[in-house]
PDB file of N, CA and C in Angstrom:
ATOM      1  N   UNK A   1     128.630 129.361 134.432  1.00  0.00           N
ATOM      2  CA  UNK A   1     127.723 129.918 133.441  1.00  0.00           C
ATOM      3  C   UNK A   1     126.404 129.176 133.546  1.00  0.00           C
ATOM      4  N   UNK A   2     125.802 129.881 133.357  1.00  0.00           N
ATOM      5  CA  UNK A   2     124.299 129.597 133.496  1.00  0.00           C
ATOM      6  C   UNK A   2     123.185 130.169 132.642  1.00  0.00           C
ATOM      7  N   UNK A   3     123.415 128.611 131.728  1.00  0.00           N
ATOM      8  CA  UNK A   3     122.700 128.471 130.279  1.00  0.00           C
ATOM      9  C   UNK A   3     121.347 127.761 130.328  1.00  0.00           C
ATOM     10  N   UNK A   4     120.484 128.610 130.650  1.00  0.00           N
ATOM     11  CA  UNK A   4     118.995 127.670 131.203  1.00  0.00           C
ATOM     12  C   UNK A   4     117.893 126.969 129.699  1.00  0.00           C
ATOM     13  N   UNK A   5     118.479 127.506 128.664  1.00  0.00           N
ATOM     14  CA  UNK A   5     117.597 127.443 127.550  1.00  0.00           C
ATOM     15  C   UNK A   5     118.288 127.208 126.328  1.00  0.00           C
ATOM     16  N   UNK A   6     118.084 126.491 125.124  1.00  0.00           N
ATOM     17  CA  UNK A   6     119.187 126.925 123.649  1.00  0.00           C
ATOM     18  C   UNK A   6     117.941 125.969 122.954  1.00  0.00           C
ATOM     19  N   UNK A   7     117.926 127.050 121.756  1.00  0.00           N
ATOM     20  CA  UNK A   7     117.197 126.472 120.768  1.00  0.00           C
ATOM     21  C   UNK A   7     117.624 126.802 119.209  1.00  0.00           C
ATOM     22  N   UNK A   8     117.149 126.209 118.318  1.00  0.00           N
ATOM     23  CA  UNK A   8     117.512 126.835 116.911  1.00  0.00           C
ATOM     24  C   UNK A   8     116.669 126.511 116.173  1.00  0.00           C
ATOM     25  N   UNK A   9     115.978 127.598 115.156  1.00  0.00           N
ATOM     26  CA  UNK A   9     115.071 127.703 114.646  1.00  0.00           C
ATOM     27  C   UNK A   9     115.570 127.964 113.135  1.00  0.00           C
ATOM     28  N   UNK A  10     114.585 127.749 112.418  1.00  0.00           N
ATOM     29  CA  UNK A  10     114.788 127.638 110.883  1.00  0.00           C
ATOM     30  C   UNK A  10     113.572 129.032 110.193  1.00  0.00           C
ATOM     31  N   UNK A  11     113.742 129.850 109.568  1.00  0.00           N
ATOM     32  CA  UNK A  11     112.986 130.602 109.137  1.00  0.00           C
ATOM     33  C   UNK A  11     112.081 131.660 110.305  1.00  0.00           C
ATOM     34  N   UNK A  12     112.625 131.694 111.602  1.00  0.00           N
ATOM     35  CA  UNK A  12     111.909 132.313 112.594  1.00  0.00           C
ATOM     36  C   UNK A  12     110.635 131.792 112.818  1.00  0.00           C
ATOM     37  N   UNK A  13     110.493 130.758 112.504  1.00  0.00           N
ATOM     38  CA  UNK A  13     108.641 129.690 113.199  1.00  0.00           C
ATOM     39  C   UNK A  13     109.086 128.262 113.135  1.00  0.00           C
ATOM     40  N   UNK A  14     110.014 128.153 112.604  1.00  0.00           N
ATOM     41  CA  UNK A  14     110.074 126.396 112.690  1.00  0.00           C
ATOM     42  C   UNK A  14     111.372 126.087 113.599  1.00  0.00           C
ATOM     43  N   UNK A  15     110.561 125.429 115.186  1.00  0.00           N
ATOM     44  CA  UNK A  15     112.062 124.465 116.335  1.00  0.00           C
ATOM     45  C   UNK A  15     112.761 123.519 115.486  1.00  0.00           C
ATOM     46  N   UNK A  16     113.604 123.712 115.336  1.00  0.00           N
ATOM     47  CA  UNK A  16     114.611 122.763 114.886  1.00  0.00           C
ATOM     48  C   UNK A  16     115.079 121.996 115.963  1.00  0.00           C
ATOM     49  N   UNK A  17     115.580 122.289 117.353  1.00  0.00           N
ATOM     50  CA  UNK A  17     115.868 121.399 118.257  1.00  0.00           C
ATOM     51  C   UNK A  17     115.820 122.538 119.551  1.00  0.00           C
ATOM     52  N   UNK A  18     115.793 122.206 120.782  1.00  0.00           N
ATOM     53  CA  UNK A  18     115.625 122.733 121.729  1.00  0.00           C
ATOM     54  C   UNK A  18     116.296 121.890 122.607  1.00  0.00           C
ATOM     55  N   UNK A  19     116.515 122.713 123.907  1.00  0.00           N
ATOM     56  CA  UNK A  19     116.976 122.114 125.174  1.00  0.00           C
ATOM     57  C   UNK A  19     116.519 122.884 126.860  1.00  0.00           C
ATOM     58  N   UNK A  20     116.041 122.210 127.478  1.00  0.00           N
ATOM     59  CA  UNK A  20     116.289 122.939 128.998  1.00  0.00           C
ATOM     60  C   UNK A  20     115.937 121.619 130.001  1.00  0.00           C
ATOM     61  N   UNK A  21     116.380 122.159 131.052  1.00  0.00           N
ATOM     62  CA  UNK A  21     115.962 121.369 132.170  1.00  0.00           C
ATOM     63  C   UNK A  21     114.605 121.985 133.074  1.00  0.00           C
ATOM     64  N   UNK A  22     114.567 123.298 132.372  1.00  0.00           N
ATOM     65  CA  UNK A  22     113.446 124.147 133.036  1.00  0.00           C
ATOM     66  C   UNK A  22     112.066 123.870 132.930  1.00  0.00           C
ATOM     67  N   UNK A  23     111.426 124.380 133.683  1.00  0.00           N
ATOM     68  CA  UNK A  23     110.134 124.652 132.857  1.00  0.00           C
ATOM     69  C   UNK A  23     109.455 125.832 132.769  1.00  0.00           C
ATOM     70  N   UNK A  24     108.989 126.223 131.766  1.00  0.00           N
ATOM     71  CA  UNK A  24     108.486 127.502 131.149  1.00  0.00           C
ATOM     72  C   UNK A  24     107.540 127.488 130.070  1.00  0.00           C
ATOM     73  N   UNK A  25     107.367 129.153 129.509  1.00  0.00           N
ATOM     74  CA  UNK A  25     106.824 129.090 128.585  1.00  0.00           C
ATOM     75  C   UNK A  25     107.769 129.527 127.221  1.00  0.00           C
ATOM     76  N   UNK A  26     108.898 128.834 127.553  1.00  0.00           N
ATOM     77  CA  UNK A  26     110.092 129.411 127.066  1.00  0.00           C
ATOM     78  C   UNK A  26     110.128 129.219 125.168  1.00  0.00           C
ATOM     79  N   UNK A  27     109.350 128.416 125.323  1.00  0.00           N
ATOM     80  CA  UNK A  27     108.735 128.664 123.644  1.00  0.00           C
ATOM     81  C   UNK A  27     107.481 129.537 122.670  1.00  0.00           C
ATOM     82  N   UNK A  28     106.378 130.067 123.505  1.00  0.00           N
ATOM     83  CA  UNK A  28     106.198 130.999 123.434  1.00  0.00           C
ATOM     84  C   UNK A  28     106.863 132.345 123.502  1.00  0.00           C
ATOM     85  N   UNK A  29     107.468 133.101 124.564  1.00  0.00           N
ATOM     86  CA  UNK A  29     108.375 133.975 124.594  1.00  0.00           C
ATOM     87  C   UNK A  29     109.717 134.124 123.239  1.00  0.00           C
ATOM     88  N   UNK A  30     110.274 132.600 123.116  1.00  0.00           N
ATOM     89  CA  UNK A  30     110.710 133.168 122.064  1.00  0.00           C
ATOM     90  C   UNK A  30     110.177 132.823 120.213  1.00  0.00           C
ATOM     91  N   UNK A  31     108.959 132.768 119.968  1.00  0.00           N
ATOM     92  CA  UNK A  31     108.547 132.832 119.172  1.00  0.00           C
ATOM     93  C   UNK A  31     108.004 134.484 119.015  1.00  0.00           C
ATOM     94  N   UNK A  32     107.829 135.030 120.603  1.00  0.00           N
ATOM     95  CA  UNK A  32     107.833 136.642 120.230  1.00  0.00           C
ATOM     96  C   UNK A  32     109.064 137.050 119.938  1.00  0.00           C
ATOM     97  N   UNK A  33     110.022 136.628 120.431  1.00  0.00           N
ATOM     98  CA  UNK A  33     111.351 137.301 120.529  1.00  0.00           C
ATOM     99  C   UNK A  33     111.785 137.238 118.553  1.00  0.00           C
ATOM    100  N   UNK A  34     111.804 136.134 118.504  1.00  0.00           N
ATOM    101  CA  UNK A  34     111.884 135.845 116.622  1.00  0.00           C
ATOM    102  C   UNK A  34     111.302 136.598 115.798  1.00  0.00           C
ATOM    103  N   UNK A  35     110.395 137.421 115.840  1.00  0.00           N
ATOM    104  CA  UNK A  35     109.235 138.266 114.726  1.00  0.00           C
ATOM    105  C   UNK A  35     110.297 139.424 115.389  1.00  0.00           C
ATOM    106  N   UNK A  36     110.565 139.558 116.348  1.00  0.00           N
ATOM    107  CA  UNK A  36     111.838 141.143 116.465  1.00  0.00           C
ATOM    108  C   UNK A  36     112.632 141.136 116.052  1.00  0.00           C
ATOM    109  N   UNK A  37     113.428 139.893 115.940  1.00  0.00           N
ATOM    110  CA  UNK A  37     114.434 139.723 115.024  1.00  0.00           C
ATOM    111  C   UNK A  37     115.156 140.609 114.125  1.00  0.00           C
ATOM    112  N   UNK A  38     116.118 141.270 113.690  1.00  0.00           N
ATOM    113  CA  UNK A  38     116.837 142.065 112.603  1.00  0.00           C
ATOM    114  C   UNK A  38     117.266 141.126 112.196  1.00  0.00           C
ATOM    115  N   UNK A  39     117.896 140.639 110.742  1.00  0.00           N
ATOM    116  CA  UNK A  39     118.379 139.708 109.752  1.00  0.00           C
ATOM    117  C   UNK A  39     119.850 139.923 110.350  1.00  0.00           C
ATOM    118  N   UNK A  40     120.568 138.841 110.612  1.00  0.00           N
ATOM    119  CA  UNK A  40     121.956 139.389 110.197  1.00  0.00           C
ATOM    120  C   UNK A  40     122.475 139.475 111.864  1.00  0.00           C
ATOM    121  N   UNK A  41     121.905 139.377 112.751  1.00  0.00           N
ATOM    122  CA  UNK A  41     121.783 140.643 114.001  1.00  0.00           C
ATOM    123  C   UNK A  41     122.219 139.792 115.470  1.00  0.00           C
ATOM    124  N   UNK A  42     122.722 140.018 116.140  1.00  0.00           N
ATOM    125  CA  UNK A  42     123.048 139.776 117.474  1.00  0.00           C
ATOM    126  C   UNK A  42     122.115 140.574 118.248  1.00  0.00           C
ATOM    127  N   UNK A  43     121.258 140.268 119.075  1.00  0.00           N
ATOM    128  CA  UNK A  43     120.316 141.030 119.839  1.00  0.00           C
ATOM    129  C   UNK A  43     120.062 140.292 121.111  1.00  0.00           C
ATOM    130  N   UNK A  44     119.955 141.009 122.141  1.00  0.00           N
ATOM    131  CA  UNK A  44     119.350 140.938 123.522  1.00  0.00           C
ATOM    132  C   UNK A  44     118.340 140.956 124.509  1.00  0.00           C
ATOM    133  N   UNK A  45     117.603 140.318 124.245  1.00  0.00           N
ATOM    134  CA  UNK A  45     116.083 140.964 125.074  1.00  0.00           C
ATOM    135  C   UNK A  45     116.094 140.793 126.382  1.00  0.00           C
ATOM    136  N   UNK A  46     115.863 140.986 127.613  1.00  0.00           N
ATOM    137  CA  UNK A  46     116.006 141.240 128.910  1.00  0.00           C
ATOM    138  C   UNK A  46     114.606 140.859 129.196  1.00  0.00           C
ATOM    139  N   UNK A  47     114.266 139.930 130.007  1.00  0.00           N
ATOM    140  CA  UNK A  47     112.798 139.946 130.992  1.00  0.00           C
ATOM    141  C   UNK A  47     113.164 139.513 132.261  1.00  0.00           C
ATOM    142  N   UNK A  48     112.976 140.240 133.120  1.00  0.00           N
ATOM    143  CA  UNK A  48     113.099 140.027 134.835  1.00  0.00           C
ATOM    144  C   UNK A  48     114.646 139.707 135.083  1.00  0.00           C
ATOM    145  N   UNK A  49     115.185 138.620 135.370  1.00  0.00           N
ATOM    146  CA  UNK A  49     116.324 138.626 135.709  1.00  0.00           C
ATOM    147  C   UNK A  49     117.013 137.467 135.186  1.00  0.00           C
ATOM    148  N   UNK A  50     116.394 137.207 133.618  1.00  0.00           N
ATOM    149  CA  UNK A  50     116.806 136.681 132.805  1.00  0.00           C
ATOM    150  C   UNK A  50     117.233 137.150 131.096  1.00  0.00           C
ATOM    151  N   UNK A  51     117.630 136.606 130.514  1.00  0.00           N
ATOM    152  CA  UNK A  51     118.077 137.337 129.504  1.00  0.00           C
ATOM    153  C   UNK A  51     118.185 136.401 128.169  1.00  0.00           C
ATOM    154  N   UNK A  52     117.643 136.675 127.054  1.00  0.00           N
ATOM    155  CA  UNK A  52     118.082 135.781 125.766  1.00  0.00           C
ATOM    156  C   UNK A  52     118.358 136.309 124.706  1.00  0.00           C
ATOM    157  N   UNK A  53     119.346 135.746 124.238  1.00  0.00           N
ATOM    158  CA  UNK A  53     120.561 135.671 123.429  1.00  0.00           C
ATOM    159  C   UNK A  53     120.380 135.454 122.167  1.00  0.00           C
ATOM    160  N   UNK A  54     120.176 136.498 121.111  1.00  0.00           N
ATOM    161  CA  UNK A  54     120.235 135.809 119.869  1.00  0.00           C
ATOM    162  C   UNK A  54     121.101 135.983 118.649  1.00  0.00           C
ATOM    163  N   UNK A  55     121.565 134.997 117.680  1.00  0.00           N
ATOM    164  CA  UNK A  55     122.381 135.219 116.597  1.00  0.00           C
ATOM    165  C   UNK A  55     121.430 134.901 115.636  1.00  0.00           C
ATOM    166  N   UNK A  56     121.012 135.434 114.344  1.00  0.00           N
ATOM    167  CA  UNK A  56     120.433 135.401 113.459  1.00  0.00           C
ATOM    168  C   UNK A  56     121.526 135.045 112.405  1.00  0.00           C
ATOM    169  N   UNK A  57     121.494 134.232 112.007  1.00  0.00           N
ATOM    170  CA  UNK A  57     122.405 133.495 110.992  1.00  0.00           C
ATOM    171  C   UNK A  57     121.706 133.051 109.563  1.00  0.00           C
ATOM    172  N   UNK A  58     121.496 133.871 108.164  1.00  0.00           N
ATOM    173  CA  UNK A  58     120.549 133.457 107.333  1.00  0.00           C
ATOM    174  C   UNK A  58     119.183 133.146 107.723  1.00  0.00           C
ATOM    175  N   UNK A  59     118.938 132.121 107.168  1.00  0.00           N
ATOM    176  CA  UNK A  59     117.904 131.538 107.738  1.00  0.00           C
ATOM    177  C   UNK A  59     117.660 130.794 109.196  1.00  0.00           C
ATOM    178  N   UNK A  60     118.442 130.934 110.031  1.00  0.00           N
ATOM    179  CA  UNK A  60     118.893 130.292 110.964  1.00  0.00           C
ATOM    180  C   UNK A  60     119.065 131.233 112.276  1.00  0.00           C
ATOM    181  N   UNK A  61     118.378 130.679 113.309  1.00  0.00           N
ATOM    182  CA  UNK A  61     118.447 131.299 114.696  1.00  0.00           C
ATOM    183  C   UNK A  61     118.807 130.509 116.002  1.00  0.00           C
ATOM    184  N   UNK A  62     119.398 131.314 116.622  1.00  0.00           N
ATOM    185  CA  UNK A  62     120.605 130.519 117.716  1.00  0.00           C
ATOM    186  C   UNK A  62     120.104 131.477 118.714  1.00  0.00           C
ATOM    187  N   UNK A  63     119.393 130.894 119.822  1.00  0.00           N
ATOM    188  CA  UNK A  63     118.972 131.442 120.569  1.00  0.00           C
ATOM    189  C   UNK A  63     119.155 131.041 122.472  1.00  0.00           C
ATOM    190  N   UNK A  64     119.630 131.865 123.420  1.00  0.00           N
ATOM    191  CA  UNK A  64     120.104 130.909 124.660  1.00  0.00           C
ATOM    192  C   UNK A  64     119.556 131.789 125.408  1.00  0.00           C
ATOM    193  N   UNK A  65     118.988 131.038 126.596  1.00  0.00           N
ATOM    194  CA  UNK A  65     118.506 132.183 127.989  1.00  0.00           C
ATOM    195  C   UNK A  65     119.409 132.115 128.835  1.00  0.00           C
ATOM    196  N   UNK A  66     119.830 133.153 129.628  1.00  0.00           N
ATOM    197  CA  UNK A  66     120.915 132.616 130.640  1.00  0.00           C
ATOM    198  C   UNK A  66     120.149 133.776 131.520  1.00  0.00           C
ATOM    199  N   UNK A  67     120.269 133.340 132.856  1.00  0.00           N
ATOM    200  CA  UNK A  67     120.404 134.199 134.403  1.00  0.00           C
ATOM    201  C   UNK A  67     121.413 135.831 134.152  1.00  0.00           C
ATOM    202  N   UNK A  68     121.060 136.116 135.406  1.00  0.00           N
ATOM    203  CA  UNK A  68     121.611 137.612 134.665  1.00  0.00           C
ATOM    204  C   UNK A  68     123.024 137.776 134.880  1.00  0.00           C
ATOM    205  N   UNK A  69     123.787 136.312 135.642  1.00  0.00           N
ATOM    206  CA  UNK A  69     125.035 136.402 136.308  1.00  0.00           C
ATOM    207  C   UNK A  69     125.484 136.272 135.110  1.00  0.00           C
ATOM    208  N   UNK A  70     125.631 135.876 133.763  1.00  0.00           N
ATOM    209  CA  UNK A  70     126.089 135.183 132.343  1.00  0.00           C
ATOM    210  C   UNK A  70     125.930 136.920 132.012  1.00  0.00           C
ATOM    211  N   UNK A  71     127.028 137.162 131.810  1.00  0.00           N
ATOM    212  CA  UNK A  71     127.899 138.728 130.735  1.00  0.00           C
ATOM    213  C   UNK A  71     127.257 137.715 128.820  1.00  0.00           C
ATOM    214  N   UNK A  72     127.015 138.877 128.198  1.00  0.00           N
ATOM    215  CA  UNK A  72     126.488 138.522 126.880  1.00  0.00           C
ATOM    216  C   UNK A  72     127.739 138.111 126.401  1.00  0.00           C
ATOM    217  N   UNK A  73     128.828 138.171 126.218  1.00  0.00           N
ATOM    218  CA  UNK A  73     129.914 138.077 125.683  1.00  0.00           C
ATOM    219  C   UNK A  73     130.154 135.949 125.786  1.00  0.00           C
ATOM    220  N   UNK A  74     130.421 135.422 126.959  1.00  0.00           N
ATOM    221  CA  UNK A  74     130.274 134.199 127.049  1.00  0.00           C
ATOM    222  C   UNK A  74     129.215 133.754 126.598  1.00  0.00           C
ATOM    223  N   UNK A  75     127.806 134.643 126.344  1.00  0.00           N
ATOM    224  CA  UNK A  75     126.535 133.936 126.163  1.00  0.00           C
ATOM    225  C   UNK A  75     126.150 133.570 124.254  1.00  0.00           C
ATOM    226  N   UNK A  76     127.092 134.792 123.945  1.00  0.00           N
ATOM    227  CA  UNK A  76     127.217 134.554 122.274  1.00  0.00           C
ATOM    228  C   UNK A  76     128.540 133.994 121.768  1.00  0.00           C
ATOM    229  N   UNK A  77     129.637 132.959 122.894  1.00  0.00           N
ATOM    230  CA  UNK A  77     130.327 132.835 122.578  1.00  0.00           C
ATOM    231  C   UNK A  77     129.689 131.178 122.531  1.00  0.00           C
ATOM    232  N   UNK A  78     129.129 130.780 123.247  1.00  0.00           N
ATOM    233  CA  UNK A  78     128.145 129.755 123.514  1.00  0.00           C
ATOM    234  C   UNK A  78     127.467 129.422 122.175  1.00  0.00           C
ATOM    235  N   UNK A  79     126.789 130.888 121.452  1.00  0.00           N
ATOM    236  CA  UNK A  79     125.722 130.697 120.760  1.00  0.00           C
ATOM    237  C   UNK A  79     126.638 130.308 119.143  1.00  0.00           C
ATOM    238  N   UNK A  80     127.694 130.990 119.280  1.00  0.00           N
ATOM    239  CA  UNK A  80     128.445 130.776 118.274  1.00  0.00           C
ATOM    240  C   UNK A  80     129.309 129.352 117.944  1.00  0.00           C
ATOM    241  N   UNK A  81     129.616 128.996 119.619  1.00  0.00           N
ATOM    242  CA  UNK A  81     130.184 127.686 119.234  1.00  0.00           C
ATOM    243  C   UNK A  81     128.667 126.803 118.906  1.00  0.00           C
ATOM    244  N   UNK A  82     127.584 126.561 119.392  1.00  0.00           N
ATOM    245  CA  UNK A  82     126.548 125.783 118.823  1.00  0.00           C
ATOM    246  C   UNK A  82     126.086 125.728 117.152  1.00  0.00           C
ATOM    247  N   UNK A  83     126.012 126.987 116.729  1.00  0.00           N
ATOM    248  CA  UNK A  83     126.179 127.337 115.530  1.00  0.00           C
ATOM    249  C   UNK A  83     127.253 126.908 114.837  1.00  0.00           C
ATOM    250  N   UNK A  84     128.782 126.230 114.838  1.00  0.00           N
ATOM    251  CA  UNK A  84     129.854 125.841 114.437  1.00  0.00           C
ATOM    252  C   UNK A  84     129.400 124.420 113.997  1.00  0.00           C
ATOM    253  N   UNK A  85     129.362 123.764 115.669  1.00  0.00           N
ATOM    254  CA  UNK A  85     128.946 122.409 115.612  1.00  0.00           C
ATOM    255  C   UNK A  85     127.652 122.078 114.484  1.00  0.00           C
ATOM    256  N   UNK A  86     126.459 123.014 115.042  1.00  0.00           N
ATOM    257  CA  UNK A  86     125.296 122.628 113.879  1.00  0.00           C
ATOM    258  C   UNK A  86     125.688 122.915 112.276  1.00  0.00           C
ATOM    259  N   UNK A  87     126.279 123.612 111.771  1.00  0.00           N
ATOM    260  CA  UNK A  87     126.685 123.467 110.698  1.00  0.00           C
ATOM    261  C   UNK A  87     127.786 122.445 110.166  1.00  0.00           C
ATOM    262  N   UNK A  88     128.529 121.539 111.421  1.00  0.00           N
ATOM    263  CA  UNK A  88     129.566 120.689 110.919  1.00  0.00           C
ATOM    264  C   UNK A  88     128.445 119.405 111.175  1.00  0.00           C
ATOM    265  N   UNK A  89     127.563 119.201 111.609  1.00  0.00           N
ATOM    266  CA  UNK A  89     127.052 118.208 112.066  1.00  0.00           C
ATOM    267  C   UNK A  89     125.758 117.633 110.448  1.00  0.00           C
ATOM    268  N   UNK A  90     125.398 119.170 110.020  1.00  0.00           N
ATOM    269  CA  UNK A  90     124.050 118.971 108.794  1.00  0.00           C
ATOM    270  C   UNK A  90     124.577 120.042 107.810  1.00  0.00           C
ATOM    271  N   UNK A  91     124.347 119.344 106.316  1.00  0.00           N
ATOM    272  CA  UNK A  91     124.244 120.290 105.687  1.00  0.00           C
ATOM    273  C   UNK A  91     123.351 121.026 104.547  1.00  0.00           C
ATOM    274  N   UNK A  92     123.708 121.658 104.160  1.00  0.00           N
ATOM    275  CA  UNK A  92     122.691 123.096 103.512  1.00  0.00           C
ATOM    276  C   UNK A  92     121.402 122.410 103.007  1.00  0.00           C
ATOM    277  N   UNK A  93     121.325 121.117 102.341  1.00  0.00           N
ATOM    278  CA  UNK A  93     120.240 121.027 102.328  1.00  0.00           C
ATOM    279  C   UNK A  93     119.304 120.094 103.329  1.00  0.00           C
ATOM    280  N   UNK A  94     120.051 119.346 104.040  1.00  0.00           N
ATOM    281  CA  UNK A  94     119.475 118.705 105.305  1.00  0.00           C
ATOM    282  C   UNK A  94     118.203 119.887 105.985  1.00  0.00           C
ATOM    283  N   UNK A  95     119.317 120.945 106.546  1.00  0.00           N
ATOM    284  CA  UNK A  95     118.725 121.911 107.149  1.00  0.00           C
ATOM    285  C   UNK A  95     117.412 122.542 106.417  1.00  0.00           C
ATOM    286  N   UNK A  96     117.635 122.678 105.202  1.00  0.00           N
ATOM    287  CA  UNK A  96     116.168 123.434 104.470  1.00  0.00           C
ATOM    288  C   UNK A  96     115.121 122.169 104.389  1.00  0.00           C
ATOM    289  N   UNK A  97     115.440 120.388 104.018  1.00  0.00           N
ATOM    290  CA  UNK A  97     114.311 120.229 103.763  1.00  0.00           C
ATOM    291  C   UNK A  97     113.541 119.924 105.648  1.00  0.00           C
ATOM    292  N   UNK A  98     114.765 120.474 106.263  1.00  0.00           N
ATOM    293  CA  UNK A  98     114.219 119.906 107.762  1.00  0.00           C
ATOM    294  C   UNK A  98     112.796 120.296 108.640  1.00  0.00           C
ATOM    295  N   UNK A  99     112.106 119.610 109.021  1.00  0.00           N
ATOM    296  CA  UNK A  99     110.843 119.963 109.569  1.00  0.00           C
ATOM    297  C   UNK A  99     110.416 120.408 111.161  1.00  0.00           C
ATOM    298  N   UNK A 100     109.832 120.879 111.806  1.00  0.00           N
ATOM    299  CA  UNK A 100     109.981 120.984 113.311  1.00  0.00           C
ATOM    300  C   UNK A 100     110.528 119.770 114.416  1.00  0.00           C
ATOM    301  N   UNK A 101     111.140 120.142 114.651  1.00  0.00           N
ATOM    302  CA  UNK A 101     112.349 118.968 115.586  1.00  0.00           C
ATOM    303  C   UNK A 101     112.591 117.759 114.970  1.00  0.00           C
ATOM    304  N   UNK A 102     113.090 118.164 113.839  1.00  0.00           N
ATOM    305  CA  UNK A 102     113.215 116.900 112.725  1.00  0.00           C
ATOM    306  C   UNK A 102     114.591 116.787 112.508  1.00  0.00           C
ATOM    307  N   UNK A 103     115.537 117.700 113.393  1.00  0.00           N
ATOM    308  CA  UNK A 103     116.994 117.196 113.345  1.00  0.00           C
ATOM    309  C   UNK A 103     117.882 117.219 114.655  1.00  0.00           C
ATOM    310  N   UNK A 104     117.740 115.797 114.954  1.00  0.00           N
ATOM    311  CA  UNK A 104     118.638 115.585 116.213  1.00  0.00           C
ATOM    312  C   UNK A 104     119.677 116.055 117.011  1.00  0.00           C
ATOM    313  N   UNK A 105     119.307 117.090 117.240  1.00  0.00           N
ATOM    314  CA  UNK A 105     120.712 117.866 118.051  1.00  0.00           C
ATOM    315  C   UNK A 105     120.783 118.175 119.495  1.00  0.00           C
ATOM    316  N   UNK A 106     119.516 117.714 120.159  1.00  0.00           N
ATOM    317  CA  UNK A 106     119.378 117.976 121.799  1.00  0.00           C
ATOM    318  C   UNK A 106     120.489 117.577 122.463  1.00  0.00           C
ATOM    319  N   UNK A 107     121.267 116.639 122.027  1.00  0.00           N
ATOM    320  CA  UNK A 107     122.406 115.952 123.024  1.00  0.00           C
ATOM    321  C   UNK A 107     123.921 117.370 122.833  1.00  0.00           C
ATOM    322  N   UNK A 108     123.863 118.061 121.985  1.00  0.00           N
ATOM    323  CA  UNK A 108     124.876 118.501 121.237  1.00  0.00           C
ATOM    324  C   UNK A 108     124.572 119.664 122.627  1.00  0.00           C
ATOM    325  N   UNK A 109     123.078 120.194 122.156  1.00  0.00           N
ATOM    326  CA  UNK A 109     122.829 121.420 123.445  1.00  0.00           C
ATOM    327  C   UNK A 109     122.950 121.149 124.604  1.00  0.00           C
ATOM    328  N   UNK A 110     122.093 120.437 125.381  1.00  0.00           N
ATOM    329  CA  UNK A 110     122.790 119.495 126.353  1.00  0.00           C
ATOM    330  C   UNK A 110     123.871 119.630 126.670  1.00  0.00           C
ATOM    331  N   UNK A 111     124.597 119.093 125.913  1.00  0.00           N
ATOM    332  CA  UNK A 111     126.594 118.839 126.523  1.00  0.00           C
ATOM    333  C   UNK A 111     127.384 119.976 126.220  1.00  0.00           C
ATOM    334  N   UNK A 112     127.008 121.062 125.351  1.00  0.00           N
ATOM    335  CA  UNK A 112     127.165 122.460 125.672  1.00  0.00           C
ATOM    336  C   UNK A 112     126.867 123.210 126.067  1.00  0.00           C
ATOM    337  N   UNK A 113     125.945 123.049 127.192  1.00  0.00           N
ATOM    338  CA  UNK A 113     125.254 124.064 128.519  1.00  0.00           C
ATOM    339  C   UNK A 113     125.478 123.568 130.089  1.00  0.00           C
TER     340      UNK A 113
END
């Protein structure tokens, strides 16, 4: 599997933590991808022969790029186990008073990609 990107965002504008080994403009792109967003929503956006992954969780977005060899199914199974961990790791109000990359979780993405 080939997980090139994972980030999670708070309110659709604020990084909460990020990860890649890449380089891109992979934070622009998905700050467009976030304003498309549906509440609630599992969605897919496709560019070239990559693909990102999103779970909209409340206030909360779980987002992964993977290559086009990664089936969505492993790619939101990914997004869902990160989402498990980040909620066992902070809670409800950690996360709200939290500020842009103001909660330590890169190692967590990291060692789950």
């Amino acid at each position: 599997m080939s997980i090139q990107y994972a980030l999670i965002a708070k309110n659709r504008d604020t990084i909460l933590a990020e990860y890649t080994e890449f380089s891109g403009n992979f934070q622009q792109l998905v700050r467009q991808l976030m304003a498309k967003l549906k509440p609630g929503a599992k969605q897919t956006f496709e560019a070239g022969n990559t693909s990102f992954h999103c779970l909209a969780d409340g206030d909360l977005v779980f987002i992964c790029m993977t290559d086009d060899s990664v089936k969505k199914m492993k790619a939101y199974k990914f997004l869902e186990g990160i989402k498990q961990k980040f909620y066992d790791t902070y809670q409800p109000e950690q996360i709200k008073a939290a500020i842009a990359f103001g909660l330590p979780f890169v190692e967590q993405l990291r060692g789950a990609m």
